[in-house]
PDB file of N, CA and C in Angstrom:
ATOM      1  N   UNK A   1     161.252  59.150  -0.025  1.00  0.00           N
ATOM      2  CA  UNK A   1     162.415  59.836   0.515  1.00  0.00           C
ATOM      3  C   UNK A   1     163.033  60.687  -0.605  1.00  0.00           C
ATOM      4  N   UNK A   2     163.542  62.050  -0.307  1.00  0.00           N
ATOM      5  CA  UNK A   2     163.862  62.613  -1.243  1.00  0.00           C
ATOM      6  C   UNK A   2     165.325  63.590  -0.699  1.00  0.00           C
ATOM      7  N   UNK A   3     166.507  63.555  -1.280  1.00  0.00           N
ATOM      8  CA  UNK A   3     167.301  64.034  -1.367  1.00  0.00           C
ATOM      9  C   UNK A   3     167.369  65.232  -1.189  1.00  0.00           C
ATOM     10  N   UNK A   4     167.717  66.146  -0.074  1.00  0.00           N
ATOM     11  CA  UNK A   4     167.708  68.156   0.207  1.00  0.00           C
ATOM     12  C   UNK A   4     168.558  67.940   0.048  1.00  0.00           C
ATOM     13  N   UNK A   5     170.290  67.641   0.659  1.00  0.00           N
ATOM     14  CA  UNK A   5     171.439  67.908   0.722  1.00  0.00           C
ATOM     15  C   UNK A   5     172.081  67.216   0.524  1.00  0.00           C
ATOM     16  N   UNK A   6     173.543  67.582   0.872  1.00  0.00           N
ATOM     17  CA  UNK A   6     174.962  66.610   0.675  1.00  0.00           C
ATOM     18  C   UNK A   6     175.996  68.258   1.491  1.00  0.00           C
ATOM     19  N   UNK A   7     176.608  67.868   2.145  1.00  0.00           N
ATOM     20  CA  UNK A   7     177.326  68.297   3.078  1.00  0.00           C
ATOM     21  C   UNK A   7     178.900  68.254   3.228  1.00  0.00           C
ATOM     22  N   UNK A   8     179.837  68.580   3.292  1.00  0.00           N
ATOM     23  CA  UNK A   8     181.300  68.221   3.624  1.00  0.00           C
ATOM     24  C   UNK A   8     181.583  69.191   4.986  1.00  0.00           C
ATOM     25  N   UNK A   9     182.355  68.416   5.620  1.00  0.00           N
ATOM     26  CA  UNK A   9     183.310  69.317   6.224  1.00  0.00           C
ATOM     27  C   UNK A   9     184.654  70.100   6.006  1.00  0.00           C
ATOM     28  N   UNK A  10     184.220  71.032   6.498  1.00  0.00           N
ATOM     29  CA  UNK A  10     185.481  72.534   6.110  1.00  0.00           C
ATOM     30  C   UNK A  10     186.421  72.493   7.996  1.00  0.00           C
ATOM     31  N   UNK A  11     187.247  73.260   7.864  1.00  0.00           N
ATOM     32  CA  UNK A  11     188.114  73.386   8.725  1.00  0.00           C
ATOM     33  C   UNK A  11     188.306  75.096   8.536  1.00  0.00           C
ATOM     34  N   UNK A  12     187.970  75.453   7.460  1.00  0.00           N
ATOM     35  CA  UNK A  12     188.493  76.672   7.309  1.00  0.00           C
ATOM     36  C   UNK A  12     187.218  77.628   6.232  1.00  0.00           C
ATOM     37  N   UNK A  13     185.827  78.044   7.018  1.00  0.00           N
ATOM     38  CA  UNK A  13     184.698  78.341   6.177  1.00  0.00           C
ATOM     39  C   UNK A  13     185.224  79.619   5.327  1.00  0.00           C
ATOM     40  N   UNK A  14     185.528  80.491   5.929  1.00  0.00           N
ATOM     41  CA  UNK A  14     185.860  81.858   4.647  1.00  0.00           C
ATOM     42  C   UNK A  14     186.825  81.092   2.912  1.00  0.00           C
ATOM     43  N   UNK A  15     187.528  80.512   3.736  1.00  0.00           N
ATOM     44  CA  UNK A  15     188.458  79.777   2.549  1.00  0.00           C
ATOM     45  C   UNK A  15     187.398  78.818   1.735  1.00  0.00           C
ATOM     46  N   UNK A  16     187.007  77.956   2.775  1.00  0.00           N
ATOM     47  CA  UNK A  16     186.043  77.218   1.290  1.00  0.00           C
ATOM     48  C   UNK A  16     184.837  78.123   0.495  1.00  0.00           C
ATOM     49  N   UNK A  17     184.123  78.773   1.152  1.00  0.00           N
ATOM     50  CA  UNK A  17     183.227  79.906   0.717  1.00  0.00           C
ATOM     51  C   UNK A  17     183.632  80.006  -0.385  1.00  0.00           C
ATOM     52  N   UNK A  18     184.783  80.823  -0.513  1.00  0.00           N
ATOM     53  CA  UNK A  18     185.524  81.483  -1.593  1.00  0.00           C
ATOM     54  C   UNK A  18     185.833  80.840  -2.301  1.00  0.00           C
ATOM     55  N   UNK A  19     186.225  79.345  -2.008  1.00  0.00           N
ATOM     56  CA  UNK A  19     187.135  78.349  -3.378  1.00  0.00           C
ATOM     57  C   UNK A  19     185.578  78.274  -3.995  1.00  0.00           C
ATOM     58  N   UNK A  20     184.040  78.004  -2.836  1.00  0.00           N
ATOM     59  CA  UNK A  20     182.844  77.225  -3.803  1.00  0.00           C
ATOM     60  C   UNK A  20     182.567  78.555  -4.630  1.00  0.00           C
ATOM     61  N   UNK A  21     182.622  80.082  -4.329  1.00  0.00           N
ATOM     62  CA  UNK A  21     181.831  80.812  -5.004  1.00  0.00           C
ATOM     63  C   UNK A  21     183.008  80.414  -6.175  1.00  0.00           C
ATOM     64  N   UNK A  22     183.940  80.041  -6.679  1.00  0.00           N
ATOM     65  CA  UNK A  22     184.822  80.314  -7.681  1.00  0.00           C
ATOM     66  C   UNK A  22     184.452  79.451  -8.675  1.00  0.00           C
ATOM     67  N   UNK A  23     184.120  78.277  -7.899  1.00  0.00           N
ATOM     68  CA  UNK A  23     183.686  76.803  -8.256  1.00  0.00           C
ATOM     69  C   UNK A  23     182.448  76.856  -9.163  1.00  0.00           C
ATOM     70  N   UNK A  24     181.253  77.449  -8.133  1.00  0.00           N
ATOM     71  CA  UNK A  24     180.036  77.422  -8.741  1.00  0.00           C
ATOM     72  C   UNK A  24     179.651  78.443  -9.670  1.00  0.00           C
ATOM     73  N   UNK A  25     180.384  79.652  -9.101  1.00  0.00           N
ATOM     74  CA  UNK A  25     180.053  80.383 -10.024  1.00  0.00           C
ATOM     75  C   UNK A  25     179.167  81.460  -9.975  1.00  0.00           C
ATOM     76  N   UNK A  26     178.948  81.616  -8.193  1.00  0.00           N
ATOM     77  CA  UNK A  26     177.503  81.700  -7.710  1.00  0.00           C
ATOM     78  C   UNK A  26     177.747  82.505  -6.328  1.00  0.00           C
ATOM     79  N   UNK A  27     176.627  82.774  -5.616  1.00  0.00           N
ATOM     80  CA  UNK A  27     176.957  83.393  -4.235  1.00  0.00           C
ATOM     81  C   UNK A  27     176.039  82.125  -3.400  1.00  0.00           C
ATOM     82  N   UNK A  28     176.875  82.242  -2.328  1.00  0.00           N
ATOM     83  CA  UNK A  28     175.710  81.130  -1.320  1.00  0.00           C
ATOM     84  C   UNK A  28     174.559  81.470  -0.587  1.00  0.00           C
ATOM     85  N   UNK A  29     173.740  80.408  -0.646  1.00  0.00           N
ATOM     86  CA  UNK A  29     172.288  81.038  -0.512  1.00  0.00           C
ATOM     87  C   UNK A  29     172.140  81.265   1.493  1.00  0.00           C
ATOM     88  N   UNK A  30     173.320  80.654   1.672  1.00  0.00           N
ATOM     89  CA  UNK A  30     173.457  80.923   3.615  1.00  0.00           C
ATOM     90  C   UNK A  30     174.782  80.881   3.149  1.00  0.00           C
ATOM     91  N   UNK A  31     175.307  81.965   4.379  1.00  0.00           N
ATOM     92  CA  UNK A  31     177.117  82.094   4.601  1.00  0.00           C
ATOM     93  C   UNK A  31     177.208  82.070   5.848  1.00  0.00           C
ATOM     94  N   UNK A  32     177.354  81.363   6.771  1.00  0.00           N
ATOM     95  CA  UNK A  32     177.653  81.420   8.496  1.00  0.00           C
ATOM     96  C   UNK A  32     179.051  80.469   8.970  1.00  0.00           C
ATOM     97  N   UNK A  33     179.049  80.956   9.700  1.00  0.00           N
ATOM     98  CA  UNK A  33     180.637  80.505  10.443  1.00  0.00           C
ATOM     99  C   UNK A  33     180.408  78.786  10.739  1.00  0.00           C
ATOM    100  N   UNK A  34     179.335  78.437  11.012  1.00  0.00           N
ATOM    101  CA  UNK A  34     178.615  77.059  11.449  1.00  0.00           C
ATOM    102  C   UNK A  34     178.368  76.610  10.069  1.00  0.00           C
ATOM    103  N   UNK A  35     177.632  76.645   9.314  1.00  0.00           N
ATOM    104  CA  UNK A  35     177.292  76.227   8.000  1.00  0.00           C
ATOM    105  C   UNK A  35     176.583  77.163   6.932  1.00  0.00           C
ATOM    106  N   UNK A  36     177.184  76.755   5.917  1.00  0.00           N
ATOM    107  CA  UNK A  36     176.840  77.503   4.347  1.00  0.00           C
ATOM    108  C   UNK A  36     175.947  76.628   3.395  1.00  0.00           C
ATOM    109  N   UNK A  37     175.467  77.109   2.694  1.00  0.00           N
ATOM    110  CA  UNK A  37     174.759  76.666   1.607  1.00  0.00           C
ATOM    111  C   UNK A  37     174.757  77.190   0.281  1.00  0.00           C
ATOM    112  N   UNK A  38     175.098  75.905  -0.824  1.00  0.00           N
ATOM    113  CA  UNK A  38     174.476  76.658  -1.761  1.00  0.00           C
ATOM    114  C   UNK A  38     173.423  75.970  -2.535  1.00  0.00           C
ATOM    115  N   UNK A  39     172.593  76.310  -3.020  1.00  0.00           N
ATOM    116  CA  UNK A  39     171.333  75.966  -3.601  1.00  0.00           C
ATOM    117  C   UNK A  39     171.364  75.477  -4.809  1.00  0.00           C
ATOM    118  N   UNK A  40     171.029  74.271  -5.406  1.00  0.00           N
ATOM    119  CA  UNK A  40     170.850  73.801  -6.890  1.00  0.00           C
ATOM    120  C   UNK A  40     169.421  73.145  -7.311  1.00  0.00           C
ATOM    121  N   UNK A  41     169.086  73.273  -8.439  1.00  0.00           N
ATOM    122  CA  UNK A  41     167.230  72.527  -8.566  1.00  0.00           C
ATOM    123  C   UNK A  41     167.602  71.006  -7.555  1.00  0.00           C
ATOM    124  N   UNK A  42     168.241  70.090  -7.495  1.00  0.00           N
ATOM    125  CA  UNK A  42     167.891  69.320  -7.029  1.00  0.00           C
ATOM    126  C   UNK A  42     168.898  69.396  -5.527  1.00  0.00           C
ATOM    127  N   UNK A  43     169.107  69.059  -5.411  1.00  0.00           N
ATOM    128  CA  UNK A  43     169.539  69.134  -3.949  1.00  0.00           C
ATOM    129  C   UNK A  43     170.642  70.772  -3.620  1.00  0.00           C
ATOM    130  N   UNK A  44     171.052  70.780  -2.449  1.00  0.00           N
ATOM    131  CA  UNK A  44     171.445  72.131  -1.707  1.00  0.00           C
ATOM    132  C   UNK A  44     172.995  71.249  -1.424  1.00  0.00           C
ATOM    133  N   UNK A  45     174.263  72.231  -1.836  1.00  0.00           N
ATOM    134  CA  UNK A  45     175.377  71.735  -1.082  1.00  0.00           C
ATOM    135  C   UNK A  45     175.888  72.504  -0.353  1.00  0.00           C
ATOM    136  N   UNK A  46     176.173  71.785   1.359  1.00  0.00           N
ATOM    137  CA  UNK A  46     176.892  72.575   2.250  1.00  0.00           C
ATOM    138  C   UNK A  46     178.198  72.209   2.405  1.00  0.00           C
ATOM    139  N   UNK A  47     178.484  73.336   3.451  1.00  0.00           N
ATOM    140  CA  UNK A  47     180.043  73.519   4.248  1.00  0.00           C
ATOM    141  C   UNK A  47     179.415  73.578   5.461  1.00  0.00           C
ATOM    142  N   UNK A  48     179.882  72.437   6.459  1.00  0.00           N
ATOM    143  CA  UNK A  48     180.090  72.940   7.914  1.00  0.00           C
ATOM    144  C   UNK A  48     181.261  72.467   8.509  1.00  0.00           C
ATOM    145  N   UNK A  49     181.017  73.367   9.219  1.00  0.00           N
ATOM    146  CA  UNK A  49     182.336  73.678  10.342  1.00  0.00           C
ATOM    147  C   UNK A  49     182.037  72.852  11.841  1.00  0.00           C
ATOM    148  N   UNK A  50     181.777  71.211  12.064  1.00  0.00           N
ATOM    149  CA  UNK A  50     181.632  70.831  13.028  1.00  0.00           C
ATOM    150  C   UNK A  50     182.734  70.987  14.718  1.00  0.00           C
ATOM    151  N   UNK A  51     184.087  71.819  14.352  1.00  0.00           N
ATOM    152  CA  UNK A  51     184.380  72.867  14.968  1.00  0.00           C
ATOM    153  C   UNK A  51     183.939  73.627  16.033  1.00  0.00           C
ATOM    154  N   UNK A  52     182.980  74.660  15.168  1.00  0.00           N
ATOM    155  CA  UNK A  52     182.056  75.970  15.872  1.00  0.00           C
ATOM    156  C   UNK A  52     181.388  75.125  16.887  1.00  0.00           C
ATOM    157  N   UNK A  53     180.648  73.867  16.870  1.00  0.00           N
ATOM    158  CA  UNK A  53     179.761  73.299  17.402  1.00  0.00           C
ATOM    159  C   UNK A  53     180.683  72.501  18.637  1.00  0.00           C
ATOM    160  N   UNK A  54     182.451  72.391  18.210  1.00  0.00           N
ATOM    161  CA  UNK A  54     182.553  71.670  19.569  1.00  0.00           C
ATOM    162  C   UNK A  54     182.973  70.486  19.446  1.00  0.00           C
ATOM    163  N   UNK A  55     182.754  70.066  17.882  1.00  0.00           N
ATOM    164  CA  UNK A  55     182.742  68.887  17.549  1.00  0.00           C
ATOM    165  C   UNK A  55     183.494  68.020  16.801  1.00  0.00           C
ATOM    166  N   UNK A  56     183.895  66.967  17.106  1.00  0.00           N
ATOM    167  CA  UNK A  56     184.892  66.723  15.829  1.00  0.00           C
ATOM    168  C   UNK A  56     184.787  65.944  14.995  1.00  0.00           C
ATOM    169  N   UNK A  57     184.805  66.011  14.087  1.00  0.00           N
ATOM    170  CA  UNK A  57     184.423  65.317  12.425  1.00  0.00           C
ATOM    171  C   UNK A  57     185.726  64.934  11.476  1.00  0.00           C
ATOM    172  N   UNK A  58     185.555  64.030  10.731  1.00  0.00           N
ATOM    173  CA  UNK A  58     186.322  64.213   9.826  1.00  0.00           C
ATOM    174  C   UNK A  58     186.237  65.067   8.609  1.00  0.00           C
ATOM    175  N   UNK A  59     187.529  65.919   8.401  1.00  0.00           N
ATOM    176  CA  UNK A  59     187.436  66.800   7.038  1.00  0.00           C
ATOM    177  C   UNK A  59     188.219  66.453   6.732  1.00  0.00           C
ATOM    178  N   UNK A  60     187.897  66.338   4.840  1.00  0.00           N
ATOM    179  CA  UNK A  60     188.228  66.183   4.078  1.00  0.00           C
ATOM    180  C   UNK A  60     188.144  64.520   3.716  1.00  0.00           C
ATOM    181  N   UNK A  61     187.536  64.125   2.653  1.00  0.00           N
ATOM    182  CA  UNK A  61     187.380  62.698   1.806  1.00  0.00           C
ATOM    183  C   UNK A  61     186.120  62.235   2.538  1.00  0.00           C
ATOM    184  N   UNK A  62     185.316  62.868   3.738  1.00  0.00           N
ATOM    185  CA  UNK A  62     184.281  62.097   3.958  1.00  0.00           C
ATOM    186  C   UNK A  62     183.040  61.872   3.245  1.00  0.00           C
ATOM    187  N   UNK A  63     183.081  62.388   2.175  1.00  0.00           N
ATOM    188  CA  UNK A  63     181.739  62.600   0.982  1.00  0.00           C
ATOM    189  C   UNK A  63     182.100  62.699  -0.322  1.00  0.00           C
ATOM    190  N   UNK A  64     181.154  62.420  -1.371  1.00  0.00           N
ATOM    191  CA  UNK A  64     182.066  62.489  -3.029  1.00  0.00           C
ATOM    192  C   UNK A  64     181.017  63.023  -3.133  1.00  0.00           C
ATOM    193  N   UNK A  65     180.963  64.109  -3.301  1.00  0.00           N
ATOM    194  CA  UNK A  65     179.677  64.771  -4.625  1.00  0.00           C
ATOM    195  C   UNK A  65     179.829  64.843  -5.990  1.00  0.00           C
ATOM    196  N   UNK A  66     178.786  64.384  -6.398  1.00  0.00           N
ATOM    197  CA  UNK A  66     178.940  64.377  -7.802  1.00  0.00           C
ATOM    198  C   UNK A  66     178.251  65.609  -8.548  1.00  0.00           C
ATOM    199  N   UNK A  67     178.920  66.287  -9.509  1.00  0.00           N
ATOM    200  CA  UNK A  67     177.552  67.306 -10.307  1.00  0.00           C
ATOM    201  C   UNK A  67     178.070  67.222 -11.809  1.00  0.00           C
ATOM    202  N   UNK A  68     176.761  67.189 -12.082  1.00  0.00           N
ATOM    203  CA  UNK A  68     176.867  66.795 -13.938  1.00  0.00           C
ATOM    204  C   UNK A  68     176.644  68.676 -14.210  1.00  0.00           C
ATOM    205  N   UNK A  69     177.307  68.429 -15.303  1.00  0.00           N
ATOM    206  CA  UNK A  69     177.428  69.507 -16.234  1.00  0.00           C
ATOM    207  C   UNK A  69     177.387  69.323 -17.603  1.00  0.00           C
ATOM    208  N   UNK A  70     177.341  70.269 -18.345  1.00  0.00           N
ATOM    209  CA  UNK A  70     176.946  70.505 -19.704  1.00  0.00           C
ATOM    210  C   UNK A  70     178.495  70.150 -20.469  1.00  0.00           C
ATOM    211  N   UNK A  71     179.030  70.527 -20.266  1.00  0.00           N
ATOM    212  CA  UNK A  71     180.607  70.834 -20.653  1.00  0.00           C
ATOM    213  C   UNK A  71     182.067  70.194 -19.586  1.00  0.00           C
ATOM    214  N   UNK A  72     182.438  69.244 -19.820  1.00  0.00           N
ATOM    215  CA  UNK A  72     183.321  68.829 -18.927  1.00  0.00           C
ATOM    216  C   UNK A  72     184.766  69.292 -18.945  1.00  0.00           C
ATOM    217  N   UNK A  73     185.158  69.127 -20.165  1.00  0.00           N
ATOM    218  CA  UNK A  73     186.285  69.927 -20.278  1.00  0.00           C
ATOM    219  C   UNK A  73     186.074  71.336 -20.123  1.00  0.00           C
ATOM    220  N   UNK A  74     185.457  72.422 -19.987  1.00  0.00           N
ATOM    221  CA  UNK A  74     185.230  73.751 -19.865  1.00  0.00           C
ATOM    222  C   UNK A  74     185.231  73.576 -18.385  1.00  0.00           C
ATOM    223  N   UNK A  75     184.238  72.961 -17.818  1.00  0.00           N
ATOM    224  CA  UNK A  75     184.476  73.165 -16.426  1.00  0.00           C
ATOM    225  C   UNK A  75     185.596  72.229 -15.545  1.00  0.00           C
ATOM    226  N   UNK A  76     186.522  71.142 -16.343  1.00  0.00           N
ATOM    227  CA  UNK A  76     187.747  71.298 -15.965  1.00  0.00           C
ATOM    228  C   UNK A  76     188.955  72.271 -15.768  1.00  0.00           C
ATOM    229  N   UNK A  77     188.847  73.029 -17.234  1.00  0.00           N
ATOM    230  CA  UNK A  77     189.861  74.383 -17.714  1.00  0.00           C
ATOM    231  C   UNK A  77     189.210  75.109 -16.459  1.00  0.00           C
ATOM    232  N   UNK A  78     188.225  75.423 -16.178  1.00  0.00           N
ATOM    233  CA  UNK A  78     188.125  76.677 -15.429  1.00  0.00           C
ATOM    234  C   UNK A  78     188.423  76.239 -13.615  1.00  0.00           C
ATOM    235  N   UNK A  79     187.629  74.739 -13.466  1.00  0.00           N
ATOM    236  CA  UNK A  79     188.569  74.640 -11.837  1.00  0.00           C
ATOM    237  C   UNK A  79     190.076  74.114 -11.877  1.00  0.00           C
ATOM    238  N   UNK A  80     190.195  74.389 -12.898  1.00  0.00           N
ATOM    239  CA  UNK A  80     191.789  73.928 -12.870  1.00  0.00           C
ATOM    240  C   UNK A  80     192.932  75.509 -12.737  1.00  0.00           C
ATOM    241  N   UNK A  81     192.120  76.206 -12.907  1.00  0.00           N
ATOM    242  CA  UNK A  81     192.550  77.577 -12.610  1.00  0.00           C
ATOM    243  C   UNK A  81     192.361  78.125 -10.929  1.00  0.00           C
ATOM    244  N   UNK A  82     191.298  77.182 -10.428  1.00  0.00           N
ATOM    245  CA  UNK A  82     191.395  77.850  -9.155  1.00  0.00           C
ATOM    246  C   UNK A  82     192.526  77.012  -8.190  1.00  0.00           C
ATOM    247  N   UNK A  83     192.236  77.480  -6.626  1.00  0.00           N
ATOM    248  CA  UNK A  83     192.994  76.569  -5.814  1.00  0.00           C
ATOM    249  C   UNK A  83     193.012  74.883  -6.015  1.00  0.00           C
ATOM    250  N   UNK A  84     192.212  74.505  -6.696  1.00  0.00           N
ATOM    251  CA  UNK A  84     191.633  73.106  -6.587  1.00  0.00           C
ATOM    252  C   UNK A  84     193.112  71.950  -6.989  1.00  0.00           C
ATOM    253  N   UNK A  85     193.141  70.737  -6.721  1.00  0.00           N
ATOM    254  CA  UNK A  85     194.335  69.933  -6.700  1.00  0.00           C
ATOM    255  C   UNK A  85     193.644  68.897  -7.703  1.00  0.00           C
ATOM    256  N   UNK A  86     193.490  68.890  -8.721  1.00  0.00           N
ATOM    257  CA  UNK A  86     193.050  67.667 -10.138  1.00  0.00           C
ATOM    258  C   UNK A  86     194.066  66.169  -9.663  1.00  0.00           C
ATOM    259  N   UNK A  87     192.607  65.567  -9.603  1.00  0.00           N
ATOM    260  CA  UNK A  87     192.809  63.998  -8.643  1.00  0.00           C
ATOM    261  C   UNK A  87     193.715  63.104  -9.980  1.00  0.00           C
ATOM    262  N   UNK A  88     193.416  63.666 -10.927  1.00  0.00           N
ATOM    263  CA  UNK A  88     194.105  62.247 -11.882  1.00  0.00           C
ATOM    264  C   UNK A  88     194.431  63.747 -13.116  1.00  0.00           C
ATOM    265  N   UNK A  89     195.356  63.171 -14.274  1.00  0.00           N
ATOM    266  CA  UNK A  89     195.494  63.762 -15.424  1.00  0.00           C
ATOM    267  C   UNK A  89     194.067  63.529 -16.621  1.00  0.00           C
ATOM    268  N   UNK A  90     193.724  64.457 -17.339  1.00  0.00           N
ATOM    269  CA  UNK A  90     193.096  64.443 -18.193  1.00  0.00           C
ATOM    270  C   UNK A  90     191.725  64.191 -17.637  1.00  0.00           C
ATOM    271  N   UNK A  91     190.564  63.259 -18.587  1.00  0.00           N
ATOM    272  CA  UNK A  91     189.073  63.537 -18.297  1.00  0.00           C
ATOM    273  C   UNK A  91     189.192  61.821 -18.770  1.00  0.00           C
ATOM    274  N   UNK A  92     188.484  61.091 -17.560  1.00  0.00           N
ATOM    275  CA  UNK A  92     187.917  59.555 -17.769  1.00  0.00           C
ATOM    276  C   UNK A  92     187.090  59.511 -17.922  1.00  0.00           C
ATOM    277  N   UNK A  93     186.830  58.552 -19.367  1.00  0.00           N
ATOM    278  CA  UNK A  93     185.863  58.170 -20.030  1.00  0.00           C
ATOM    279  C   UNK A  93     185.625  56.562 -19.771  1.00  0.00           C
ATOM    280  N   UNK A  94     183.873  56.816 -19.712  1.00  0.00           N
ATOM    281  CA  UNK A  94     183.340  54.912 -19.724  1.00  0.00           C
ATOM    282  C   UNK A  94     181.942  54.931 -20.172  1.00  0.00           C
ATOM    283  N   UNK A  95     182.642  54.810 -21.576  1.00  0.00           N
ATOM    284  CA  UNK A  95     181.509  54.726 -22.460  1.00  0.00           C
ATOM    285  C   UNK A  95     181.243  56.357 -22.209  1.00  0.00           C
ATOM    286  N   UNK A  96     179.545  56.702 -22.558  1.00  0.00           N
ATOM    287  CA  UNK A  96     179.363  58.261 -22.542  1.00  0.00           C
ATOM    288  C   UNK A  96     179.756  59.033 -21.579  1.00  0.00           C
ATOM    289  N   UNK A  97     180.074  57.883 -20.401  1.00  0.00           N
ATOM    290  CA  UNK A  97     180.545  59.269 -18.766  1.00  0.00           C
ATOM    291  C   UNK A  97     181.393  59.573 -19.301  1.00  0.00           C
ATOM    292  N   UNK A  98     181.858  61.130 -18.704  1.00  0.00           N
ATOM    293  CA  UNK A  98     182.921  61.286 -19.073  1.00  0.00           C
ATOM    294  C   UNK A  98     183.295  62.327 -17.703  1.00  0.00           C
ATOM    295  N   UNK A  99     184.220  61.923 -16.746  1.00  0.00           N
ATOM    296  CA  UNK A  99     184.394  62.713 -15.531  1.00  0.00           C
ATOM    297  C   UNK A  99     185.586  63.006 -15.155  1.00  0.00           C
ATOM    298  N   UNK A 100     186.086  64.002 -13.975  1.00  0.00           N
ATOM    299  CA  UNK A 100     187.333  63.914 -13.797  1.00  0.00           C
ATOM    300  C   UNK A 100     187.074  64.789 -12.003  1.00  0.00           C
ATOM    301  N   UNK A 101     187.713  64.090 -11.399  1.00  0.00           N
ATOM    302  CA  UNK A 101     187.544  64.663  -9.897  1.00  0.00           C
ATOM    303  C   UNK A 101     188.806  65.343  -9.301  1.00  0.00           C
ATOM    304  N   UNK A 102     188.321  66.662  -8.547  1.00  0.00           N
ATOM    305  CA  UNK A 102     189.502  67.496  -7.719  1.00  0.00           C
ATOM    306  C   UNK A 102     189.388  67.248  -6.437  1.00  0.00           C
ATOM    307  N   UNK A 103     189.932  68.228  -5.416  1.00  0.00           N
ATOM    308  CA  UNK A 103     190.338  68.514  -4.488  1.00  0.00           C
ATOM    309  C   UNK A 103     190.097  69.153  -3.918  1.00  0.00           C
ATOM    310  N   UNK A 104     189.380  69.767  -3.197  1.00  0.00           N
ATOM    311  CA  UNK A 104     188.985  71.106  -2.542  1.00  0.00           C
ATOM    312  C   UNK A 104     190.064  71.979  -1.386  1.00  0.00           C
ATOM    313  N   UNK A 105     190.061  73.130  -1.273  1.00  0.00           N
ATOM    314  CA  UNK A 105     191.183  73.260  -0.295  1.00  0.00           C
ATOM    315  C   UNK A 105     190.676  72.871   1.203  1.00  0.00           C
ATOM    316  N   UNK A 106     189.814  71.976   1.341  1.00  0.00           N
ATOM    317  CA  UNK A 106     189.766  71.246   2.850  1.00  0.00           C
ATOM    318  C   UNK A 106     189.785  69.627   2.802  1.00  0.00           C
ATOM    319  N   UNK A 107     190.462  69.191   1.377  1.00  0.00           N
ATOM    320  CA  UNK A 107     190.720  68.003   1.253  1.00  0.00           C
ATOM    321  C   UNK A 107     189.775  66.592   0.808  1.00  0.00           C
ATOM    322  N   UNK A 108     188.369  67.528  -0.002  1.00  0.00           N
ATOM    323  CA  UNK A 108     187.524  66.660   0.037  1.00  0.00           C
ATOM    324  C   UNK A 108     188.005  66.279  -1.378  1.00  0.00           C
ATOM    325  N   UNK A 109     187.206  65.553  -1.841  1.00  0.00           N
ATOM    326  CA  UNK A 109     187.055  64.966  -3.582  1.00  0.00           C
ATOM    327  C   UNK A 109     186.175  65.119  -3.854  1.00  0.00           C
ATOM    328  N   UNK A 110     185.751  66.073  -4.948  1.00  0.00           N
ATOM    329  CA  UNK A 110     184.514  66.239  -5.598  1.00  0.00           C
ATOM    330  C   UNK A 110     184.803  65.704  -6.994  1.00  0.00           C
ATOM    331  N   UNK A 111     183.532  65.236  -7.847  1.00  0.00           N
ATOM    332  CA  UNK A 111     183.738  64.843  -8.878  1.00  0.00           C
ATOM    333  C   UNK A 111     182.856  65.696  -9.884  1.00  0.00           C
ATOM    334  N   UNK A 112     183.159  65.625 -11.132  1.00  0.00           N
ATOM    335  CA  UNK A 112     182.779  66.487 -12.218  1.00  0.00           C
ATOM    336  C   UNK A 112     182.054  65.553 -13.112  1.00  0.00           C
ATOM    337  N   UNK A 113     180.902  65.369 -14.159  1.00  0.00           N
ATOM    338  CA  UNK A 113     181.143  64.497 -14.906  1.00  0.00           C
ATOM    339  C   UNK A 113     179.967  64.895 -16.094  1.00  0.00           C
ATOM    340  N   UNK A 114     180.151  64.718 -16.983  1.00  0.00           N
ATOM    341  CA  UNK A 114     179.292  64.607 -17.886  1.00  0.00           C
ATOM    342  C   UNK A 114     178.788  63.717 -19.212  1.00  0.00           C
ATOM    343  N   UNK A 115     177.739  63.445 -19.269  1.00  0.00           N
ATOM    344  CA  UNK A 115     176.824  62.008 -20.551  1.00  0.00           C
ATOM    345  C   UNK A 115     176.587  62.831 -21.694  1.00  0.00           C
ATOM    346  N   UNK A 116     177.968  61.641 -22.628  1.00  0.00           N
ATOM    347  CA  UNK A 116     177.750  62.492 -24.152  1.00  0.00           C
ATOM    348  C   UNK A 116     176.811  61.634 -24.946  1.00  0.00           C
ATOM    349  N   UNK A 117     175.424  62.274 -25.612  1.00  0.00           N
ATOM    350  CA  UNK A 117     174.084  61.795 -26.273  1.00  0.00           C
ATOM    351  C   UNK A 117     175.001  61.096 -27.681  1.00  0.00           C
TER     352      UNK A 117
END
């Protein structure tokens, strides 16, 4: 079994679009009113809008994604500049993790984190 995705629900796709391109850094590899994508070597993260479909879901807190990065504090400073809502003060450390999780503007929690060698 192998991991393609991880998914959240949006309420509002142009708005999250825009918070992820700010986020990632990136353009999405699908942009649709129903669901978005963006593409990473190991798995793909979406936005859908279970909405369009009719449907109702919970948005916001139903998923934690995690993505490691090179630099944690850099990519704190920089989503701390966007819309995003920083879940706790400063960057938690345990042992080499070292992470700190936001907010998205549709209420999810994503987490940040990075292993110092």
């Amino acid at each position: 079994m192998t991991l393609s995705s991880v998914y959240v629900g949006v309420e509002h796709m142009e708005r999250a679009l825009e918070f992820y391109r700010t986020v990632f850094e990136t353009e999405p590899a699908q942009a649709e009113e129903r669901f978005s994508t963006f593409e990473f070597d190991t798995a793909d993260f979406g936005l859908y809008d279970a909405g369009y479909d009719g449907h109702e879901f919970a948005v916001g807190d139903n998923c934690v994604p995690n993505f490691e990065v090179d630099d944690v504090e850099a990519a704190r400073d920089r989503i701390e500049g966007t819309a995003a809502e920083l879940a706790h003060d400063g960057i938690l450390e345990f042992g080499d993790y070292r992470t700190f999780q936001f907010v998205d503007t549709e209420g999810n929690t994503i987490e940040v984190f990075s292993i110092d060698a």
